[in-house]
N, C-alpha and C. Protein backbone atom coordinates (compact mmCIF):
# COMPACT_ATOMS: atom_id res chain seq x y z
N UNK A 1 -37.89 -23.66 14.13
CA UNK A 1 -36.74 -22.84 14.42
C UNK A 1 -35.44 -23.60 14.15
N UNK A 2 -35.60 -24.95 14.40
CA UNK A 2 -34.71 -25.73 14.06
C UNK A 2 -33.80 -25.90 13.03
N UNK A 3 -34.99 -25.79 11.53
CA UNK A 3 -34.61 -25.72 10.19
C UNK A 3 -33.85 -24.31 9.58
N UNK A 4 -34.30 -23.33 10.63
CA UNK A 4 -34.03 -21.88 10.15
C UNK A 4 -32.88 -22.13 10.82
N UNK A 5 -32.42 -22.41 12.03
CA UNK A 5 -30.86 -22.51 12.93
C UNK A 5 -30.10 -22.96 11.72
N UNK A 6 -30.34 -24.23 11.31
CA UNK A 6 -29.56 -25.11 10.15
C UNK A 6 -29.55 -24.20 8.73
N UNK A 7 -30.27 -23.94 8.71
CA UNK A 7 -30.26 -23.37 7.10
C UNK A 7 -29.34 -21.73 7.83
N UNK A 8 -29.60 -21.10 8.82
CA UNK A 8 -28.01 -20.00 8.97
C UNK A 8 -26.75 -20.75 8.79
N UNK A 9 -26.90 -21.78 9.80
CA UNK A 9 -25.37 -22.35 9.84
C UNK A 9 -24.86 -22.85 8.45
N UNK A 10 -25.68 -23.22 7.47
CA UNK A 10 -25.25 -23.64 6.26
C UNK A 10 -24.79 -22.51 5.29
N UNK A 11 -25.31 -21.29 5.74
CA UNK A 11 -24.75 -20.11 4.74
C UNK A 11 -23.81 -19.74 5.29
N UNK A 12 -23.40 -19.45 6.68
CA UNK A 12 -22.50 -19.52 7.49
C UNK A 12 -21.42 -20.16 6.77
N UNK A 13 -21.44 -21.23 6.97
CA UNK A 13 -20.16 -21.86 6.65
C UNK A 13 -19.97 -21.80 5.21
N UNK A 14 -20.91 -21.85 3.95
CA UNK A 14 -20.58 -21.94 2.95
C UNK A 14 -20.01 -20.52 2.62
N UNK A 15 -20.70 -19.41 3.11
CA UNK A 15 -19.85 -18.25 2.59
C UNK A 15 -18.63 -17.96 3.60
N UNK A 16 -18.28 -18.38 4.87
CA UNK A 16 -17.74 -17.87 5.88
C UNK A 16 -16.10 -18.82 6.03
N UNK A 17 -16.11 -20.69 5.80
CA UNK A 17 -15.31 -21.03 5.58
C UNK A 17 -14.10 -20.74 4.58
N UNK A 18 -14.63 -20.65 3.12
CA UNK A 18 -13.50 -20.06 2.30
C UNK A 18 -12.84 -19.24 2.88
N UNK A 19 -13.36 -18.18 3.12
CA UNK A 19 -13.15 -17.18 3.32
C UNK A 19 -11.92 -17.13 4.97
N UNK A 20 -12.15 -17.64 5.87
CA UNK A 20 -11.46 -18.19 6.93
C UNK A 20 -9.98 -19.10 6.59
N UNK A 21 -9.57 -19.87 5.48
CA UNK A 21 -9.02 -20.51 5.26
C UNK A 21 -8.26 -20.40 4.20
N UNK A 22 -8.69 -19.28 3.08
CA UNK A 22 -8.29 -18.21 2.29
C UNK A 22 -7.40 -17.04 2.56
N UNK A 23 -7.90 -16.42 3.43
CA UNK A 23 -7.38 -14.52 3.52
C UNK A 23 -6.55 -14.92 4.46
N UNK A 24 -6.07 -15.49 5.15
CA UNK A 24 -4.95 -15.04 6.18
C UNK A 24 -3.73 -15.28 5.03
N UNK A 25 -3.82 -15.72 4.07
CA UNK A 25 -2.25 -15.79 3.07
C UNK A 25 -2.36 -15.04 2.19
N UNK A 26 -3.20 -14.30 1.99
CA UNK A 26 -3.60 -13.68 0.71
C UNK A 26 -3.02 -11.86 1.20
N UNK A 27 -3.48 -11.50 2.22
CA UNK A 27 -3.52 -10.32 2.47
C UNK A 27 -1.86 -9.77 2.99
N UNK A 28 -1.45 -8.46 2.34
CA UNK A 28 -0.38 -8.20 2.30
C UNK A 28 0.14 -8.07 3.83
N UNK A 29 1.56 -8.07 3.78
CA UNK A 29 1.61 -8.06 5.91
C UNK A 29 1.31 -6.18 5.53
N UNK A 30 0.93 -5.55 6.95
CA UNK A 30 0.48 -4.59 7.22
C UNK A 30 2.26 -3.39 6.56
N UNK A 31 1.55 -2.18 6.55
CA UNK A 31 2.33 -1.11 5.99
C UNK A 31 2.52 -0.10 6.95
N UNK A 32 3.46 0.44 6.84
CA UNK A 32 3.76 1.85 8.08
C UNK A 32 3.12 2.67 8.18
N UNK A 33 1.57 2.94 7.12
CA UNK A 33 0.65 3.80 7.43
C UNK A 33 -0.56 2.93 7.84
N UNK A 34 -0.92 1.47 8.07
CA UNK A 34 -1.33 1.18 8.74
C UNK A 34 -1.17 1.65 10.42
N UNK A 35 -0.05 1.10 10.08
CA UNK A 35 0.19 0.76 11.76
C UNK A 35 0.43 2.33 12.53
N UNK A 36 0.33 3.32 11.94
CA UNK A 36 0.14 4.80 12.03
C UNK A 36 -2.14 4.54 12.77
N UNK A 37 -2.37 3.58 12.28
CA UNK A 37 -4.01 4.52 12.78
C UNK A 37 -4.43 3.79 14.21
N UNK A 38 -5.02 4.26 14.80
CA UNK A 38 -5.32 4.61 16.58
C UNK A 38 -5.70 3.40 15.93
N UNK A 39 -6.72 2.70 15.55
CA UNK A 39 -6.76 1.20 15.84
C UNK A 39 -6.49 0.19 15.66
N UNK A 40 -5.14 0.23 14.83
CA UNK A 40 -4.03 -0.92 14.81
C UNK A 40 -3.57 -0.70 16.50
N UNK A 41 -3.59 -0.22 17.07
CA UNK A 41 -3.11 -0.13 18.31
C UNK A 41 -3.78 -1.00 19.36
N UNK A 42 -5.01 -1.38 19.18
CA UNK A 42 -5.55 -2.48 20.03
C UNK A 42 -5.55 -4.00 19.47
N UNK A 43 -4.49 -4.44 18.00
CA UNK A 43 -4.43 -5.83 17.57
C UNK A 43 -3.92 -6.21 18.49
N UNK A 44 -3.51 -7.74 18.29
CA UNK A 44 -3.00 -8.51 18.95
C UNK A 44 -1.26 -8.72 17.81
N UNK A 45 -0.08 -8.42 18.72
CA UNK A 45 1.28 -8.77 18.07
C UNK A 45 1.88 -9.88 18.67
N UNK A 46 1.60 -11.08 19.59
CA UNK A 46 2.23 -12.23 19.63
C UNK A 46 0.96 -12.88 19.72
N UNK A 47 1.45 -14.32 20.31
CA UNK A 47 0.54 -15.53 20.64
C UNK A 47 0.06 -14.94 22.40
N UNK A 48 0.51 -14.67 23.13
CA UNK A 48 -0.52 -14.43 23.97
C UNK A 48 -1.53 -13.47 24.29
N UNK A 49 -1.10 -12.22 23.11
CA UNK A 49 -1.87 -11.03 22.79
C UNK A 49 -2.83 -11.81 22.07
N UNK A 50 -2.76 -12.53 21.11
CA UNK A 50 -4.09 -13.32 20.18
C UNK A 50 -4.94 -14.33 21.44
N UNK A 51 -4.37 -14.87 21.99
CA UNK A 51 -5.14 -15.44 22.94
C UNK A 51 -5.99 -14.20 23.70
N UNK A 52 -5.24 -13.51 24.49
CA UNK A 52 -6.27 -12.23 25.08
C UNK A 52 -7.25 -11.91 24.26
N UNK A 53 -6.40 -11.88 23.07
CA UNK A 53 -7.66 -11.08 21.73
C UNK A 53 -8.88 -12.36 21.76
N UNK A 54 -8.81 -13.41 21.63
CA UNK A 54 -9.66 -14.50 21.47
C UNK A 54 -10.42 -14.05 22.53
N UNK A 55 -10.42 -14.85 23.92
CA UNK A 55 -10.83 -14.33 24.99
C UNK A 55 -11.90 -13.44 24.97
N UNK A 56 -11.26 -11.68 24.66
CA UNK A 56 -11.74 -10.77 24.74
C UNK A 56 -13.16 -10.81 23.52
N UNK A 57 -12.61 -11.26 22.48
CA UNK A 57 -14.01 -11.41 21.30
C UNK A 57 -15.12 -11.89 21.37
N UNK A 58 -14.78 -12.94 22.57
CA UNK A 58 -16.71 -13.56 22.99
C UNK A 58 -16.94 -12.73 23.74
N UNK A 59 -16.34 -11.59 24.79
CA UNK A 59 -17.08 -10.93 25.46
C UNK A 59 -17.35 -9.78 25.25
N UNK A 60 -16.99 -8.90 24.31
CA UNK A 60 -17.07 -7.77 23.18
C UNK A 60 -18.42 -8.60 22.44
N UNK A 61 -18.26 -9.82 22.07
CA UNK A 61 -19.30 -10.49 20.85
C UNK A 61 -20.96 -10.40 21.70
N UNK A 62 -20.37 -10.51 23.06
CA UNK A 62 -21.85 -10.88 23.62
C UNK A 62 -21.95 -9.56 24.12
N UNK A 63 -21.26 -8.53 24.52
CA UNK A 63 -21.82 -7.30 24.71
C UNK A 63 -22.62 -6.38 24.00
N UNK A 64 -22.03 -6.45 22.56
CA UNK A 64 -22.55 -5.81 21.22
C UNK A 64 -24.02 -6.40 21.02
N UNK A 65 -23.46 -7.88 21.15
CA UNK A 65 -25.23 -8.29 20.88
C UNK A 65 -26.18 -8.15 21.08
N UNK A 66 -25.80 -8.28 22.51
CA UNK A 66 -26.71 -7.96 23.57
C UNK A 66 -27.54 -6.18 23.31
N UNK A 67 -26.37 -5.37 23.15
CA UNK A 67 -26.93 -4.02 22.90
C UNK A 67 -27.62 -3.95 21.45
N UNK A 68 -26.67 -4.30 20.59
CA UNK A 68 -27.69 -3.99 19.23
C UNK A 68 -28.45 -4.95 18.64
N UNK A 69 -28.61 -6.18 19.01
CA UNK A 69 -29.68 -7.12 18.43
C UNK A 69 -30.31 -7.24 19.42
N UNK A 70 -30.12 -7.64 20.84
CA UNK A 70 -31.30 -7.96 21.88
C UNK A 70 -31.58 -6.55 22.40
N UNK A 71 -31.49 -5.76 22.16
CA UNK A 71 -31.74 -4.47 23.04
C UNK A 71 -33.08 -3.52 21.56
N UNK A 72 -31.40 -3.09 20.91
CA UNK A 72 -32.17 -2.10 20.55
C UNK A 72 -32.80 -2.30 19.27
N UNK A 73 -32.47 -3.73 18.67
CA UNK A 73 -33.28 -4.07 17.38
C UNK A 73 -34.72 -4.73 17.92
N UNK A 74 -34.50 -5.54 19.18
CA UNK A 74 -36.06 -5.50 19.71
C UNK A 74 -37.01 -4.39 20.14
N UNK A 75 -35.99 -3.58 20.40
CA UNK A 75 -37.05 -2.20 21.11
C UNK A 75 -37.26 -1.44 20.04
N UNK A 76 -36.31 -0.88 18.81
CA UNK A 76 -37.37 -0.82 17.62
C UNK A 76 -38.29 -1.66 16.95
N UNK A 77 -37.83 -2.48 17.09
CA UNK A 77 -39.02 -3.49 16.31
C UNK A 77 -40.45 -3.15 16.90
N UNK A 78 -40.34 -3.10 17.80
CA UNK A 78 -41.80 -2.85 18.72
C UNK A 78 -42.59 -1.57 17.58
N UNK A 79 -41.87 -0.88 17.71
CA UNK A 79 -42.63 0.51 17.14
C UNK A 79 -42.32 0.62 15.31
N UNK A 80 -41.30 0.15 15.20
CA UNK A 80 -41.27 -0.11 13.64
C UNK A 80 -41.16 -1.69 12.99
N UNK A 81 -41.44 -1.21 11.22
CA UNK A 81 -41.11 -2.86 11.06
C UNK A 81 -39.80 -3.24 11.25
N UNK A 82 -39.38 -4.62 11.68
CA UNK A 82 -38.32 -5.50 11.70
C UNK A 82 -37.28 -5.27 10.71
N UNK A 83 -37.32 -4.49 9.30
CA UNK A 83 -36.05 -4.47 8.15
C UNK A 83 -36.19 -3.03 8.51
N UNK A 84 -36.90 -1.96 9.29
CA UNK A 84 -35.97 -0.40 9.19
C UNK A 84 -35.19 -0.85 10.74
N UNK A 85 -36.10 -1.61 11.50
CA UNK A 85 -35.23 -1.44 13.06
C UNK A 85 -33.95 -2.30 12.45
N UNK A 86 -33.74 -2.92 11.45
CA UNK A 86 -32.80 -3.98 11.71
C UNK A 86 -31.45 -3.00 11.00
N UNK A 87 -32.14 -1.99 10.09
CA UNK A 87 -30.80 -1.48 9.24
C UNK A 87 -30.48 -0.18 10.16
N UNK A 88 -31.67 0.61 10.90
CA UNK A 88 -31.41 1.10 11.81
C UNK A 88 -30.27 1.01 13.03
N UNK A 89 -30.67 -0.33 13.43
CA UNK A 89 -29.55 -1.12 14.41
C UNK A 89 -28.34 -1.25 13.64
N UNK A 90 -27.98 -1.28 12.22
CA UNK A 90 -27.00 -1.65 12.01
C UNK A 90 -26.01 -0.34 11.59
N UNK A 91 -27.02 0.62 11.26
CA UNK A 91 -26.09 1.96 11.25
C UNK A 91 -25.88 2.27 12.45
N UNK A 92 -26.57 1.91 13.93
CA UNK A 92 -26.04 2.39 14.68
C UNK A 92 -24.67 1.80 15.28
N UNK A 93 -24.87 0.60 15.05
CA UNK A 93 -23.88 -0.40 15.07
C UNK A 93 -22.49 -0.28 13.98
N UNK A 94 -22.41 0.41 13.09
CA UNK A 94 -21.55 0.85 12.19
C UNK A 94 -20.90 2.73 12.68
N UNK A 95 -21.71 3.04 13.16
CA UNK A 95 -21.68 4.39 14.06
C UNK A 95 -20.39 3.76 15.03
N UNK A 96 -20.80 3.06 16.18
CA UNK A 96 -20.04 2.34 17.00
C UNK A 96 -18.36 2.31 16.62
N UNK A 97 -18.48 1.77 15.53
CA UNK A 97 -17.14 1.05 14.71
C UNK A 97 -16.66 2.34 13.96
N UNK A 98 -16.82 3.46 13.85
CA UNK A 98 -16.02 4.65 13.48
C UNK A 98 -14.78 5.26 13.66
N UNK A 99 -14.72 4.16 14.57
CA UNK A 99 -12.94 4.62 14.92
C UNK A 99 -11.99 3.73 13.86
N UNK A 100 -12.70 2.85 13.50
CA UNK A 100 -11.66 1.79 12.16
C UNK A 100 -11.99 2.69 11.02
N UNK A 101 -12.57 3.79 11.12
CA UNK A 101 -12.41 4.70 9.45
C UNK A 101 -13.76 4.58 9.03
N UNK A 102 -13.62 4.96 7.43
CA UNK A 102 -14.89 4.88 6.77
C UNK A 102 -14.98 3.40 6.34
N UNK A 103 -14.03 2.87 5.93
CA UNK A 103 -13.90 1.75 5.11
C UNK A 103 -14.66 0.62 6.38
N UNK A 104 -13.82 0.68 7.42
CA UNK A 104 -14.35 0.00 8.60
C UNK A 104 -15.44 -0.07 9.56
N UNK A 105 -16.01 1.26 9.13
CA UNK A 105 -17.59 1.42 9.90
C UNK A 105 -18.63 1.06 8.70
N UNK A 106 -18.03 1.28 7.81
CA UNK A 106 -18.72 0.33 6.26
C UNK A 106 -18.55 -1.19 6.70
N UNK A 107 -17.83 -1.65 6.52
CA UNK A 107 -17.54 -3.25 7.36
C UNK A 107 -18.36 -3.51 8.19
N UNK A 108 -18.60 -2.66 9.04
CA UNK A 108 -19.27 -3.58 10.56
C UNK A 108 -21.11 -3.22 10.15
N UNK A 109 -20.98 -1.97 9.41
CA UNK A 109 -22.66 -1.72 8.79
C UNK A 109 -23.20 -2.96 8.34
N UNK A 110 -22.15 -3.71 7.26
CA UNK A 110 -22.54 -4.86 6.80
C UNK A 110 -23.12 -6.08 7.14
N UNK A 111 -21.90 -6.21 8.37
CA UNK A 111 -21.74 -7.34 9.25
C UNK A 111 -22.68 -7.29 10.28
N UNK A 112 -23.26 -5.94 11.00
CA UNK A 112 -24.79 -5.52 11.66
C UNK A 112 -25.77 -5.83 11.15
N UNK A 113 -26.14 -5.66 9.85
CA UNK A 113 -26.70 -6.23 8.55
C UNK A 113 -27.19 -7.98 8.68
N UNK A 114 -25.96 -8.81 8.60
CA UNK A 114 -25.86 -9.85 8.21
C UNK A 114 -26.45 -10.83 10.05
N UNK A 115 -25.65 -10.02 10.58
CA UNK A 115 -25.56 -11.03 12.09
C UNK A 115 -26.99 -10.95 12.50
N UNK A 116 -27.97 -9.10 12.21
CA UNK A 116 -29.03 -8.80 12.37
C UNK A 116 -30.30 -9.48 11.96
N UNK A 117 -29.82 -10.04 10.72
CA UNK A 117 -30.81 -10.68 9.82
C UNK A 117 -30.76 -11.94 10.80
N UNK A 118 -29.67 -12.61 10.78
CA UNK A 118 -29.47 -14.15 11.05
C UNK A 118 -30.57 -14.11 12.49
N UNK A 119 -30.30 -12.98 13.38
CA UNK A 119 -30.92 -12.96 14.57
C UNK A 119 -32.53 -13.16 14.43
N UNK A 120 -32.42 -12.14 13.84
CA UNK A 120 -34.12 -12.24 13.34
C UNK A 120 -34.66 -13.29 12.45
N UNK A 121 -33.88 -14.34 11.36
CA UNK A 121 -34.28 -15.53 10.96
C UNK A 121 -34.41 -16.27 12.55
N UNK A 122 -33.28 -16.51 13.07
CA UNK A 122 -33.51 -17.94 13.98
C UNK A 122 -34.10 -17.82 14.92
N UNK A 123 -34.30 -16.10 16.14
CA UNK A 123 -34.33 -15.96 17.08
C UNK A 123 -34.01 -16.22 17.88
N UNK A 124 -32.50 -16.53 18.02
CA UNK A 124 -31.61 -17.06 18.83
C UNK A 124 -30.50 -16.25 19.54
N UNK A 125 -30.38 -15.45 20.03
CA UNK A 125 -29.28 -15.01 20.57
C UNK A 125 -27.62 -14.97 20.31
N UNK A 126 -27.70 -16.54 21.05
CA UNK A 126 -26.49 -17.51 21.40
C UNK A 126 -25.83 -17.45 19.96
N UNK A 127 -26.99 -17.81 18.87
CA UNK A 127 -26.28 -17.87 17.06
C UNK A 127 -25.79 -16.38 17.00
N UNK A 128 -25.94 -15.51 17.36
CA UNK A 128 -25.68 -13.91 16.91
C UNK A 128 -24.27 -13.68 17.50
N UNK A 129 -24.10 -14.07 18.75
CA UNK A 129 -23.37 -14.12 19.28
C UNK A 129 -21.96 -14.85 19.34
N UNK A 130 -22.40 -16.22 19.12
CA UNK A 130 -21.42 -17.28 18.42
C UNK A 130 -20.78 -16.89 17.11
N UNK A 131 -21.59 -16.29 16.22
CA UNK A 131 -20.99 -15.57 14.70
C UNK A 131 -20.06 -14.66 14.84
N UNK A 132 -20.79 -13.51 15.51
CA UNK A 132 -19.81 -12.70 15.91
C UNK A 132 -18.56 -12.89 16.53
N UNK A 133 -18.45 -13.30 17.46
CA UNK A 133 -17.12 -13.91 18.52
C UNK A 133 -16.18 -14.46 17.30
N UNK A 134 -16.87 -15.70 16.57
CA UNK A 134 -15.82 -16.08 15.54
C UNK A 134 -15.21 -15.15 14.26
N UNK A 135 -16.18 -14.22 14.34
CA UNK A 135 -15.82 -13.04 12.99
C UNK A 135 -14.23 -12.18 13.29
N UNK A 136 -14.76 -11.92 14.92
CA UNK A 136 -13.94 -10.72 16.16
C UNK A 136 -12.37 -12.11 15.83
N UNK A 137 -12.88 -13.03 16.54
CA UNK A 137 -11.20 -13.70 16.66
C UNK A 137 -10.74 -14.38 15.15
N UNK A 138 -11.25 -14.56 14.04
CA UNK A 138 -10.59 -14.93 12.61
C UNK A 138 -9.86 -13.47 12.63
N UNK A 139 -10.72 -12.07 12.16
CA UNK A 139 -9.99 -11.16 11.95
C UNK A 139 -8.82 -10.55 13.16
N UNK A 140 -9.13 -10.86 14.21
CA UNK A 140 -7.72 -10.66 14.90
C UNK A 140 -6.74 -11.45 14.34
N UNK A 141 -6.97 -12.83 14.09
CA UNK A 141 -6.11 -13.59 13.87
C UNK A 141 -5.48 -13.43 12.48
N UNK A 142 -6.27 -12.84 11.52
CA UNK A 142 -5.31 -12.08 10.02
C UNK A 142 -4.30 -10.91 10.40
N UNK A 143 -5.21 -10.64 11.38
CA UNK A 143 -4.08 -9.05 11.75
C UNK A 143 -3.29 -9.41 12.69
N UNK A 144 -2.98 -9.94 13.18
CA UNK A 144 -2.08 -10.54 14.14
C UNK A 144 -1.01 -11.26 12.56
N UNK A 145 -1.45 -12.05 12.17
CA UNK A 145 -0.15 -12.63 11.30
C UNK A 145 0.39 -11.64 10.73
N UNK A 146 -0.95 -10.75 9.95
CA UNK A 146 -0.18 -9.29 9.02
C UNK A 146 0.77 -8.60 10.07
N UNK A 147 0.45 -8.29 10.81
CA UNK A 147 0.97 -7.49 11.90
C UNK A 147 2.73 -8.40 12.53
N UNK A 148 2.62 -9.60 12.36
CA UNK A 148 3.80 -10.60 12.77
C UNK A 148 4.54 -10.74 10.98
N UNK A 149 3.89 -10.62 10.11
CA UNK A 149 4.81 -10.85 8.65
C UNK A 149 5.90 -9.29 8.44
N UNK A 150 7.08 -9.34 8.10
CA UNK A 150 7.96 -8.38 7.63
C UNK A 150 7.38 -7.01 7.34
N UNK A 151 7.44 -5.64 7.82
CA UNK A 151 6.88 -4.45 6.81
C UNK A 151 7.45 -4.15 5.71
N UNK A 152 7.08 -4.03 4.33
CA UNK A 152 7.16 -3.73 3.09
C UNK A 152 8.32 -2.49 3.04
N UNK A 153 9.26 -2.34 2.64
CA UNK A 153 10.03 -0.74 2.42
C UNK A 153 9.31 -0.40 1.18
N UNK A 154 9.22 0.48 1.66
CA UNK A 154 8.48 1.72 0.27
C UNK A 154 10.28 1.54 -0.19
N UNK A 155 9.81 1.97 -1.25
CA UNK A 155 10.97 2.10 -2.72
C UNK A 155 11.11 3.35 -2.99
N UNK A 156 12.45 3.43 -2.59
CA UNK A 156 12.99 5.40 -3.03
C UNK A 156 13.18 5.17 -4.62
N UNK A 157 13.14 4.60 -5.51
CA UNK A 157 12.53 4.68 -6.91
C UNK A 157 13.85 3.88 -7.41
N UNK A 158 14.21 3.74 -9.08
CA UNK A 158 14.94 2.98 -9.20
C UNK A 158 16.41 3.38 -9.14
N UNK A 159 17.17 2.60 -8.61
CA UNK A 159 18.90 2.74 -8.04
C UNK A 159 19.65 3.69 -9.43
N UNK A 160 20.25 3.88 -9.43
CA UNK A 160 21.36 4.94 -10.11
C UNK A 160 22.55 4.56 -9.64
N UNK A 161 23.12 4.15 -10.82
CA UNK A 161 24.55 3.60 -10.72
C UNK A 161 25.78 4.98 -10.29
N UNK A 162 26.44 4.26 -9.40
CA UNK A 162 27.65 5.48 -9.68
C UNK A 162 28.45 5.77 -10.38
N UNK A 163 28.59 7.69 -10.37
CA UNK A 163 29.30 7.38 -11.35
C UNK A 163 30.96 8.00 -10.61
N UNK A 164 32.03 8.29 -11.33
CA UNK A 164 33.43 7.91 -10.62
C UNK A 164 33.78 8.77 -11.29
């Protein structure tokens, strides 16, 4: 179990670091039809809202887990094989996340997917859980900066000189 722990944490970080140390500069600050949808409304907009947000992500991280990898991907597993309970669990788990849109219950399908698998490589919990928590507080922490960088003015098109 040991080697399987190590060999997650190594894909972990090889696909998960770039990516952490990358996108918070890359991604545009947020737009006025963002910040229009019901769940820009639960980011975090200063430093002690990101701290709450931190906080709050291990215990959201271990709640989720708990329900869709220790709950209900074991209790299908029982009666089905391990890859329908696991994509099963993860649509239901993408179901869950429907309030971030299509684009965003696509996201978390994935990420149900990925955290699901890892669970079922290591059989570890604590790893499902630990991933997640760090997934929950990086992406607060992009949307928190987007959300703290300038909003964009849309462009009423190009200026027209006066004329006299």
């Amino acid at each position: 179990m040991a080697d399987a722990a190590g060999a997650c944490a190594t894909v972990v970080l090889v696909l998960f670091l770039p990516l952490w140390l990358r996108l918070p500069r890359v991604w545009p600050p947020v737009t006025e039809q963002e910040r229009a949808l019901p769940s820009f409304l639960i980011l975090p907009r200063d430093r002690a809202e990101f701290r709450r947000w931190a906080a709050g992500s291990v215990v959201w991280a271990a709640g989720e887990e708990l329900a869709y990898r220790a709950f209900v991907l074991a209790y299908l597993g029982t009666w089905m094989p391990k890859p329908a309970a696991l994509i099963l669990s993860a649509g239901m788990f993408a179901l869950a996340h429907g309030y971030q849109g299509r684009r965003g219950a696509l996201l978390a399908g994935i990420f149900g997917l990925v955290v699901g698998g890892a669970y079922l490589v290591v059989g570890f919990l604590y790893f499902a859980i630990a991933l997640h928590a760090l997934w929950d507080i990086w992406v607060g922490y992009v949307l928190y900066r987007r959300l703290a960088a300038p909003t964009p003015v849309a462009s009423a098109g190009p200026a027209t000189p006066a004329t006299g």
